[in-house]
Protein backbone atom coordinates (compact mmCIF):
# COMPACT_ATOMS: atom_id res chain seq x y z
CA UNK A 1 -39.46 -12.22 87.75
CA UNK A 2 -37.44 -10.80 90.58
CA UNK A 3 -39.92 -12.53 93.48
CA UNK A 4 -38.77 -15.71 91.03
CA UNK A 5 -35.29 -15.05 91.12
CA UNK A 6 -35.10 -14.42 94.25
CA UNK A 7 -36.94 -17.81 95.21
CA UNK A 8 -34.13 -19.31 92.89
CA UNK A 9 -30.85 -17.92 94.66
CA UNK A 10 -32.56 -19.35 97.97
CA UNK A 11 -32.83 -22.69 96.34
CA UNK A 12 -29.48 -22.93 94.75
CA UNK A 13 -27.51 -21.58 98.06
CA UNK A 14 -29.42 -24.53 99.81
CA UNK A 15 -27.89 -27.25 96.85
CA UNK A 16 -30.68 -26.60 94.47
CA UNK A 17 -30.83 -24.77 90.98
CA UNK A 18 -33.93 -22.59 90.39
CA UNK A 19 -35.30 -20.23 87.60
CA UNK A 20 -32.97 -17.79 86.23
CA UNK A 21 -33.32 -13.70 85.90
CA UNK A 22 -34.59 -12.31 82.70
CA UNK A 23 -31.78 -10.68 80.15
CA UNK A 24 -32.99 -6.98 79.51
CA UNK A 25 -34.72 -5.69 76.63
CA UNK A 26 -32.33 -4.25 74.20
CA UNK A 27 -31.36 -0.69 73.96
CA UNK A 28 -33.03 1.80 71.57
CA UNK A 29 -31.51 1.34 68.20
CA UNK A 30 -29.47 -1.98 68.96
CA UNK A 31 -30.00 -4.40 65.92
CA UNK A 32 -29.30 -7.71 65.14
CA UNK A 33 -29.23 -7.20 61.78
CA UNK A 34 -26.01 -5.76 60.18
CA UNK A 35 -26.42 -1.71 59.90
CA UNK A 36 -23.47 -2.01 57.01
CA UNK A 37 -22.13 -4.75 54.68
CA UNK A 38 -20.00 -7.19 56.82
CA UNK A 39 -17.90 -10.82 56.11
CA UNK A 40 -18.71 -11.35 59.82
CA UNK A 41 -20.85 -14.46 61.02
CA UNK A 42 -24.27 -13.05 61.57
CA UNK A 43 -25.70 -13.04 65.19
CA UNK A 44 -28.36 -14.74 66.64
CA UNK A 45 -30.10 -14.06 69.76
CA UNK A 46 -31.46 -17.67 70.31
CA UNK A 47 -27.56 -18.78 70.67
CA UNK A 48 -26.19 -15.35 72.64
CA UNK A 49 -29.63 -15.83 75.02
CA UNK A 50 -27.90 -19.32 75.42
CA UNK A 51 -24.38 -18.70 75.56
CA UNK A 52 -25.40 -15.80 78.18
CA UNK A 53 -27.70 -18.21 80.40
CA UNK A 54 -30.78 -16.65 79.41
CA UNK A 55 -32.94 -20.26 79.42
CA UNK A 56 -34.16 -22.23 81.95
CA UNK A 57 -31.41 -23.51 84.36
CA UNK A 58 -32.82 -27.25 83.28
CA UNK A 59 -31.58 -26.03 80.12
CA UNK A 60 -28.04 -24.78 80.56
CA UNK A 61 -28.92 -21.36 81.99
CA UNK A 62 -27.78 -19.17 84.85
CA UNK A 63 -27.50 -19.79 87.84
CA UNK A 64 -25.26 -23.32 87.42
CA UNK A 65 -22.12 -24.54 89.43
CA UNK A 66 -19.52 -22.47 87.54
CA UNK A 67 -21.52 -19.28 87.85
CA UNK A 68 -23.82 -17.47 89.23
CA UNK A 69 -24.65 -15.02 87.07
CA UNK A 70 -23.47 -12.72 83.47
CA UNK A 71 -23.77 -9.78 81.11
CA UNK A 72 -23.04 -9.55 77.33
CA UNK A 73 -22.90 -6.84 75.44
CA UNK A 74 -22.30 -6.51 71.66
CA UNK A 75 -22.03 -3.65 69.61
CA UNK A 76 -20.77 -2.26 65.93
CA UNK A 77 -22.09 -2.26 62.55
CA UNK A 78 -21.70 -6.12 62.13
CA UNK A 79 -25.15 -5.98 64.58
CA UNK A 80 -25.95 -5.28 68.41
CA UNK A 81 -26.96 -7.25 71.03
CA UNK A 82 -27.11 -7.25 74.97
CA UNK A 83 -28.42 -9.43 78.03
CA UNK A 84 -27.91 -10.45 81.56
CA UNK A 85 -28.61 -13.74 83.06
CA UNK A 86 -28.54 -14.91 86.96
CA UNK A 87 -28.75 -13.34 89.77
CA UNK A 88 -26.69 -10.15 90.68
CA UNK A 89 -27.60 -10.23 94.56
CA UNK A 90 -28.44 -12.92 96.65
CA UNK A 91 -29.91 -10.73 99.33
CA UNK A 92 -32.38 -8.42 97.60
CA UNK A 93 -32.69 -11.56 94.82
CA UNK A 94 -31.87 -8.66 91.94
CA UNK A 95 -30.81 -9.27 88.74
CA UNK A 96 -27.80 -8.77 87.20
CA UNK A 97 -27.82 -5.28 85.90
CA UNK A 98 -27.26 -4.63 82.05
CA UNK A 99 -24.71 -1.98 82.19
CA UNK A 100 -23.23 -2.68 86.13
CA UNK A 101 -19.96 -2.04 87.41
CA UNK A 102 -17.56 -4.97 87.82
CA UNK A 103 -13.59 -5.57 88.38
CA UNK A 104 -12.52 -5.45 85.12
CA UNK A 105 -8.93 -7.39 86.33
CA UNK A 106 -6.29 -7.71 83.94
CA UNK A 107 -8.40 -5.67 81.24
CA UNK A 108 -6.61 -2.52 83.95
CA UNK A 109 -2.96 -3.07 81.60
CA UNK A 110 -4.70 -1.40 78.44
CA UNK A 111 -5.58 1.41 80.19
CA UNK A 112 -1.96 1.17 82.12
CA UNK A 113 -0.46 0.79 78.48
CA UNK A 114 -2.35 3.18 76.86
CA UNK A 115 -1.00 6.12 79.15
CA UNK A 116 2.61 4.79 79.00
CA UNK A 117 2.59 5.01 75.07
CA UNK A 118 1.01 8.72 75.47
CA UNK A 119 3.96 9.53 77.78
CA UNK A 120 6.30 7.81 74.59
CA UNK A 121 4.57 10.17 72.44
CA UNK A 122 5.11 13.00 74.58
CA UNK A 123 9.08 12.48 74.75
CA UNK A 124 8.81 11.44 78.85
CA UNK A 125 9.05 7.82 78.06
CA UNK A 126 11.64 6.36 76.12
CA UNK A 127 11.16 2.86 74.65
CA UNK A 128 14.60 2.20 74.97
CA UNK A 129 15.04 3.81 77.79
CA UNK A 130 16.06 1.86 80.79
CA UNK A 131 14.11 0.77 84.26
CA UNK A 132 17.82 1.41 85.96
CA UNK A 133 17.66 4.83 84.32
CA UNK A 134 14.53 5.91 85.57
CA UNK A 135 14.19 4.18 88.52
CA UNK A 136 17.68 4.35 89.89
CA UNK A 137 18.33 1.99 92.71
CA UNK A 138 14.88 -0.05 92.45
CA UNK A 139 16.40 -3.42 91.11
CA UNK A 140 19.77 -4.89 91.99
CA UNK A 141 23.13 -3.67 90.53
CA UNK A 142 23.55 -6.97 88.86
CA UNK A 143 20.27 -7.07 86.85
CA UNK A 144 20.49 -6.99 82.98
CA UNK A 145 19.35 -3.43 81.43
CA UNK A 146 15.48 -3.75 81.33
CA UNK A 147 13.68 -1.25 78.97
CA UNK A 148 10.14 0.02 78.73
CA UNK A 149 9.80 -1.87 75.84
CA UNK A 150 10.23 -4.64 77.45
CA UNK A 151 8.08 -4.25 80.60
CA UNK A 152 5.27 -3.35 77.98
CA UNK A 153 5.66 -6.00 76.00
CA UNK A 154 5.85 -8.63 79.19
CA UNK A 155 9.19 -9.55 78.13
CA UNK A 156 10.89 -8.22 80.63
CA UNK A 157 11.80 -11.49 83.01
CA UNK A 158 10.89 -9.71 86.83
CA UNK A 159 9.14 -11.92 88.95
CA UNK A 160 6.49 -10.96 91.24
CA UNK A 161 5.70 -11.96 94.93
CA UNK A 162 4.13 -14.93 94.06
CA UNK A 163 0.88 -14.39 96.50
CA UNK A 164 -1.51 -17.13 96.04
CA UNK A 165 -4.31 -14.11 95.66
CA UNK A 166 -6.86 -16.26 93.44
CA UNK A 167 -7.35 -18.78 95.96
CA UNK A 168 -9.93 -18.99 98.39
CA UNK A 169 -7.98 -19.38 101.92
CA UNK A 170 -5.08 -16.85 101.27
CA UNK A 171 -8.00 -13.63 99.51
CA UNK A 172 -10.57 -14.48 102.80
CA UNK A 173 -7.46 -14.00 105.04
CA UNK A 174 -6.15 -11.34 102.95
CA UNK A 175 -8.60 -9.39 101.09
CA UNK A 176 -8.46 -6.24 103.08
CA UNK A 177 -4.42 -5.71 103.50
CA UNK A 178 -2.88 -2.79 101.64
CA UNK A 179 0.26 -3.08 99.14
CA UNK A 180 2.44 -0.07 98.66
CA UNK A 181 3.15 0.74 94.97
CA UNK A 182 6.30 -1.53 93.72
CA UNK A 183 5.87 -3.92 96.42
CA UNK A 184 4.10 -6.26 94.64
CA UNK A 185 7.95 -6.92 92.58
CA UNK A 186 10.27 -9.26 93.87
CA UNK A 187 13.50 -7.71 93.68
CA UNK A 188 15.25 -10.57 95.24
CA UNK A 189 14.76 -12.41 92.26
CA UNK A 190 17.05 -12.20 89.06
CA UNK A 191 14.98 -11.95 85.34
CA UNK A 192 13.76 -15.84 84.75
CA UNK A 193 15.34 -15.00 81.43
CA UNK A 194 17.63 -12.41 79.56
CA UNK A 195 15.12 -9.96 79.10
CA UNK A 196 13.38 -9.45 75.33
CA UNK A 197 14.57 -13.27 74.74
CA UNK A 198 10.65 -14.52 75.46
CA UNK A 199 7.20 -13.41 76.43
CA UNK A 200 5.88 -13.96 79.87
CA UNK A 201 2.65 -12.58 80.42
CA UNK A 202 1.88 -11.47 84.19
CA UNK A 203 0.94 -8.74 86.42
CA UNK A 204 4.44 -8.01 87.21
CA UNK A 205 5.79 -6.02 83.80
CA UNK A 206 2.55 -3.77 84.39
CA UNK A 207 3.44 -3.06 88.18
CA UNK A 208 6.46 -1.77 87.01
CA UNK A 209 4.70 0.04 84.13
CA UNK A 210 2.76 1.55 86.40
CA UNK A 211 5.73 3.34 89.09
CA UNK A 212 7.62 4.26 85.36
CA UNK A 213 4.40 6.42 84.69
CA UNK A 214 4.38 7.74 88.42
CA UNK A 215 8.38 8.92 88.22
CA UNK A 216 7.93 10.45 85.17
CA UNK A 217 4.92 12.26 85.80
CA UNK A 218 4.62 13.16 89.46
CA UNK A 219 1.44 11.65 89.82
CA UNK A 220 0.04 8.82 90.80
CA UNK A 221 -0.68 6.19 88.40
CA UNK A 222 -4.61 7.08 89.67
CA UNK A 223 -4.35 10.33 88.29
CA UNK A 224 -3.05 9.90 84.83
CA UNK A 225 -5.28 7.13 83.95
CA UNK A 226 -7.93 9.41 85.01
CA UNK A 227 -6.53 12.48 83.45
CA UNK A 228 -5.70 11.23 80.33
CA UNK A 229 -8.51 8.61 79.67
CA UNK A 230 -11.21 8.42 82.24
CA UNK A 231 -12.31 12.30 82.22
CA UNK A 232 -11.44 13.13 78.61
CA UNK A 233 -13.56 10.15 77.04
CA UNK A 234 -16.70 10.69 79.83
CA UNK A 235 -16.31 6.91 81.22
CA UNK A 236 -18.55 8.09 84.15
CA UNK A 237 -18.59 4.28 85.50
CA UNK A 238 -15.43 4.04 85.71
CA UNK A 239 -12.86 4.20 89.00
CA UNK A 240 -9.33 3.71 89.87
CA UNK A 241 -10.05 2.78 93.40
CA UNK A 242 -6.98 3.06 95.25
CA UNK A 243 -7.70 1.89 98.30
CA UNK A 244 -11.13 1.72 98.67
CA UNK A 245 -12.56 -1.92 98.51
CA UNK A 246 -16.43 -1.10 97.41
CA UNK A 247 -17.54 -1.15 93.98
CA UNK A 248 -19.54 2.41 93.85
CA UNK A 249 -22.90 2.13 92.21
CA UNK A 250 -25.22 -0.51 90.53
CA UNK A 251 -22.88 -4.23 90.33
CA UNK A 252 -23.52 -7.61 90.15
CA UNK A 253 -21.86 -9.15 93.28
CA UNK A 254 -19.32 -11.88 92.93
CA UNK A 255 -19.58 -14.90 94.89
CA UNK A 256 -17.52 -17.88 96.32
CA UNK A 257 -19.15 -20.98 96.22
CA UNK A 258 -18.44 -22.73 99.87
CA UNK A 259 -19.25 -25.59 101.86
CA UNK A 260 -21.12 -22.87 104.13
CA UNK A 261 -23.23 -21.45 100.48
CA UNK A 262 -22.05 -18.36 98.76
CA UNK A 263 -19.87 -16.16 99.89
CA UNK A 264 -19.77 -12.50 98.75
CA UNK A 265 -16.43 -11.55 97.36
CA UNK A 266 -17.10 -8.05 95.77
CA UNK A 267 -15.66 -6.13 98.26
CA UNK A 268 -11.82 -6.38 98.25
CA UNK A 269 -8.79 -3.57 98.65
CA UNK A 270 -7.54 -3.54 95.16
CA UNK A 271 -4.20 -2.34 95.70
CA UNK A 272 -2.29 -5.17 95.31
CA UNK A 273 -3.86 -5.63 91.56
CA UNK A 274 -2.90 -1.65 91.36
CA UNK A 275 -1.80 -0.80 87.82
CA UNK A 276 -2.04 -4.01 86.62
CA UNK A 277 -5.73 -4.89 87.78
CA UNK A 278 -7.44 -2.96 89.77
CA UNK A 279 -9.57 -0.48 87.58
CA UNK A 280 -13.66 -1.03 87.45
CA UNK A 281 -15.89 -0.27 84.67
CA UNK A 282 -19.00 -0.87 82.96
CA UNK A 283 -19.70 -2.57 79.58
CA UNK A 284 -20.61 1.22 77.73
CA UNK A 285 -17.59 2.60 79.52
CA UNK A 286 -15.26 -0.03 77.88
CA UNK A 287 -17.15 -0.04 74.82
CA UNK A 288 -16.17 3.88 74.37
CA UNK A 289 -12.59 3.01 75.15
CA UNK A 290 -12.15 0.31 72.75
CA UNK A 291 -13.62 2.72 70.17
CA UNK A 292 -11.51 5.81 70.89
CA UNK A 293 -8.65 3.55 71.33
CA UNK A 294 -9.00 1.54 67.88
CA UNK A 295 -9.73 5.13 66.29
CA UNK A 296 -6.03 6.52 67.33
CA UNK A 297 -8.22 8.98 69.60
CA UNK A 298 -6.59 7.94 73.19
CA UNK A 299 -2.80 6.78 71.45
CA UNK A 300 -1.15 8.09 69.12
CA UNK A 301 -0.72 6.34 65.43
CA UNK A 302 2.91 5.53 65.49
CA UNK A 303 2.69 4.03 69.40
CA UNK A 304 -0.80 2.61 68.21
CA UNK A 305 0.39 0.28 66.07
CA UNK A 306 2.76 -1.07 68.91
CA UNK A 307 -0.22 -2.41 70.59
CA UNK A 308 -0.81 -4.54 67.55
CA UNK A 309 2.50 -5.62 67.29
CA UNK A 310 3.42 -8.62 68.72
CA UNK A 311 7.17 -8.87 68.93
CA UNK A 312 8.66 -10.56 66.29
CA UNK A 313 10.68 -13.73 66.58
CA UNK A 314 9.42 -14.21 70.41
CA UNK A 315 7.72 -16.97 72.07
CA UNK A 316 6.08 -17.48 74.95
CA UNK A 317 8.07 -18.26 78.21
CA UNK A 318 6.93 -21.74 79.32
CA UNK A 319 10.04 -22.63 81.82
CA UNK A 320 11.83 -25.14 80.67
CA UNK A 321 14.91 -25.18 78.82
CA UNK A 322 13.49 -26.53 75.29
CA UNK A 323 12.44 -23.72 73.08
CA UNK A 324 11.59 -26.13 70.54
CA UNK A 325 8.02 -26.24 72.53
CA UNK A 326 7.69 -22.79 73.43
CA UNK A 327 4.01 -21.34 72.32
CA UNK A 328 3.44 -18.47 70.36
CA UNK A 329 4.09 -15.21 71.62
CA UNK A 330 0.42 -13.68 71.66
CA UNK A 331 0.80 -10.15 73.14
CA UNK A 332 0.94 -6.42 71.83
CA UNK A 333 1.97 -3.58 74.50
CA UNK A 334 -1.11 -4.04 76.98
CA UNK A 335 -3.34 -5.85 73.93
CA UNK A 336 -3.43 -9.18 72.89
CA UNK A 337 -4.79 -11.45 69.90
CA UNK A 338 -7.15 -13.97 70.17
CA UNK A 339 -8.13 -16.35 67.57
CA UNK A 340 -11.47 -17.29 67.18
CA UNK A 341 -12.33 -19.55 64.15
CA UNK A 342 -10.22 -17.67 61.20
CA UNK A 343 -10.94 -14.21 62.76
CA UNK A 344 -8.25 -12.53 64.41
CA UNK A 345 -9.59 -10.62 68.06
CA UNK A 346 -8.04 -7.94 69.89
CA UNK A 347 -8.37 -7.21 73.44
CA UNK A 348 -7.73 -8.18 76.48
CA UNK A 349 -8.97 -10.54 79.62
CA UNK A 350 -9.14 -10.34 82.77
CA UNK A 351 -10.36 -11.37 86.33
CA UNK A 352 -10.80 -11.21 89.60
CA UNK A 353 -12.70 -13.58 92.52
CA UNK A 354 -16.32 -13.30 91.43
CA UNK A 355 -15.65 -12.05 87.99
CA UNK A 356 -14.14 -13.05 84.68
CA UNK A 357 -14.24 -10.48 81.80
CA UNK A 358 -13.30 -9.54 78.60
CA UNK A 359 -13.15 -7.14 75.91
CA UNK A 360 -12.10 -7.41 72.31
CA UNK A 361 -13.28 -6.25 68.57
CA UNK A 362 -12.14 -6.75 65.52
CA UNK A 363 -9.27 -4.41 64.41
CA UNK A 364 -12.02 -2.14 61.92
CA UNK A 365 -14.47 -1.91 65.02
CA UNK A 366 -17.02 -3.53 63.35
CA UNK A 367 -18.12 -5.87 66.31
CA UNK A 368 -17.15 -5.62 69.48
CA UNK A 369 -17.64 -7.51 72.64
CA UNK A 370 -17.34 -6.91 76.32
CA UNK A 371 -18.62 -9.25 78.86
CA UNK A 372 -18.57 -10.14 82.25
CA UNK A 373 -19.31 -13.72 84.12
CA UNK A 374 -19.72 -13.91 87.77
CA UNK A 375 -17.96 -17.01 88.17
CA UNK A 376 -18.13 -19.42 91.67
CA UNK A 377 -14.65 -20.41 91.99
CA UNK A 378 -11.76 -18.18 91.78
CA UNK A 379 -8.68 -18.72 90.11
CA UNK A 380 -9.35 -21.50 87.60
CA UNK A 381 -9.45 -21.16 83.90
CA UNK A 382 -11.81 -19.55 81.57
CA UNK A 383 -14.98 -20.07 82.55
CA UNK A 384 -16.83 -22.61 79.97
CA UNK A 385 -19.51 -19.52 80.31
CA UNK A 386 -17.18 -17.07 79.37
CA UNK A 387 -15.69 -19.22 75.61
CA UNK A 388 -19.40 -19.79 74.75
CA UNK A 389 -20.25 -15.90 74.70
CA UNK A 390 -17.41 -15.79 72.76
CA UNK A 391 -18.15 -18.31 70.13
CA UNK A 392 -21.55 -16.64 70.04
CA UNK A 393 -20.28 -13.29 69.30
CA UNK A 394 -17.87 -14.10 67.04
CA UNK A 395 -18.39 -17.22 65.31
């Protein structure tokens, strides 16, 4: 299978589509069946093979045009379920390891949350509390008061740089710079809008998140997420990598599908996601966290619950002047829900170029999903790949 695969990422970087990788045999223990009584839709591997890219590329399967390759993995006592399809390296013609690192993006702000709620907890945070209190001098004297509540809720109304860092020109040209902590905030911008009034979801409230932890700790955001999460739940795949642009370890590459072929995109200086995107992880590690987290083991009850409470009476920020139109707001602190059929989904997206992700359960733990697809072209929306997994996992 791997001489195969390898014969297929040959033919598909010269405009051709081969055979795809195998998905790997299921863990020890890892059922389809239901190990309790569940309401949930049961699975079936025929459609998760499929929604994964398991079959023939003639057949829908990996690698296609959107992607080159992915990794499911599905656990809880609704059933279990795992695979990989694609290719994970074009120049060894591997496969797309079952539990490989990859840039888990956006999915960074739970973990960013998570800490920031423990702080609340702890009496160094206060939800009220202002940025101008903690961070005197950072914005302009003529901003509205901004509270943590609001930067962890993404109602806050900063802007950000505005880098065009998911598209193709600007990450080749820029992939390796470094960005100091906070400068990622435009500053020189007033709040789009009086801040709790709407929901804007963004990098930007989680930059900010991310400097209130550092003030009122003394450490780097680095530390804390590893101090307070990484080491105390054993998430041995998982890095905050500062600086460093390699992903450590066994990964499926990302690519960038040119006119020239593919073009590897894994390595990158994640500083500029920082606090709001930058961790990496594996599909067990984030597994364990969702568990712990659900469980009240990582957060607190009382600031648990305000990751499953999306603020009342807000919409979503859309930017024009007709709230009649406004979507729902759809965000908890760092978590958000997802609808999927009738059932209600918690977790949280995320991406980077090479990689779209996700990770959500339902709120008793009972299934739970993580994924990750190595998509071909950065910066677009949800991969079609990445919905069908979905549907297949929950649905």
């Amino acid at each position: 299978m791997r001489k195969r695969a390898a014969l297929a990422v040959t033919v598909v970087v010269t405009a051709a589509l081969g055979v795809p990788a195998a998905a790997s045999a299921q863990p020890a223990r890892c059922r389809l069946e239901p190990s309790a009584p569940t309401t949930l839709p049961a699975l079936s591997a025929t459609r998760l093979a499929a929604a994964v890219g398991d079959v023939p590329v003639a057949q829908g399967g990996l690698p296609d045009a959107e992607a080159s390759g992915a990794l499911a993995q599905i656990r809880g006592t609704a059933g279990c379920w795992q695979g990989t399809a694609g290719i994970g390296d074009v120049r060894t013609g591997g496969d797309v390891p079952q539990n490989g690192r990859f840039r888990i993006g956006s999915m960074t702000k739970v973990f960013t949350a998570a800490v920031a709620l423990q702080l609340v907890a702890e009496g160094s945070l206060d939800l009220d509390g202002t940025v101008q209190q903690y961070l005197p001098g950072f914005l302009p004297a003529d901003f509205p008061a901004i509270t943590v509540r609001h930067v962890l809720t993404y109602t806050s109304g900063l802007n950000g740089i505005g880098v065009p860092h998911k598209t193709p020109a600007w990450f080749f040209e820029h992939r390796y710079d470094h960005w100091a902590d906070g400068s990622q905030i435009d500053v020189t911008k007033p709040p789009s809008f009086t801040p709790g009034k709407y929901q804007r979801y963004g990098n930007v409230d989680y930059w900010m998140a991310g400097l209130l932890i550092q003030k009122v700790t003394g450490h780097s955001w680095e530390r804390e997420v590893h101090d307070r999460i990484i080491e105390p739940l054993g998430l041995r795949g998982t890095t905050t990598p500062g600086d460093d642009p390699r992903i450590p370890g066994r990964y499926s590459h990302g690519y960038e599908a040119t006119d020239a072929g593919w073009v590897d995109v894994s390595a990158a200086n994640p500083s500029l996601q920082w606090s709001a995107a930058a961790i990496i992880s594996t599909p067990q590690d984030l597994d364990r966290f969702m568990v712990a987290l659900f469980s009240g083991r990582v957060v607190p009850p009382v600031q648990l619950d305000l990751m499953f409470t999306i603020p009342p009476g807000t919409t979503t920020y859309d930017g024009d002047q007709d709230d009649t139109n406004n979507p729902a707001a759809a965000y908890g602190m760092g978590l958000g829900a997802f609808q999927v059929g009738p059932l209600t989904v918690w977790g949280k997206t995320g991406d980077r170029p090479g990689y779209a992700n996700a990770m959500g359960a339902t709120r008793d733990l009972t299934r739970r999903l993580v994924f990750s697809v190595n998509t071909l072209h950065m910066g677009g929306d949800q991969p079609v790949r990445a919905r069908q997994i979905i549907g297949a996992a929950f649905s």
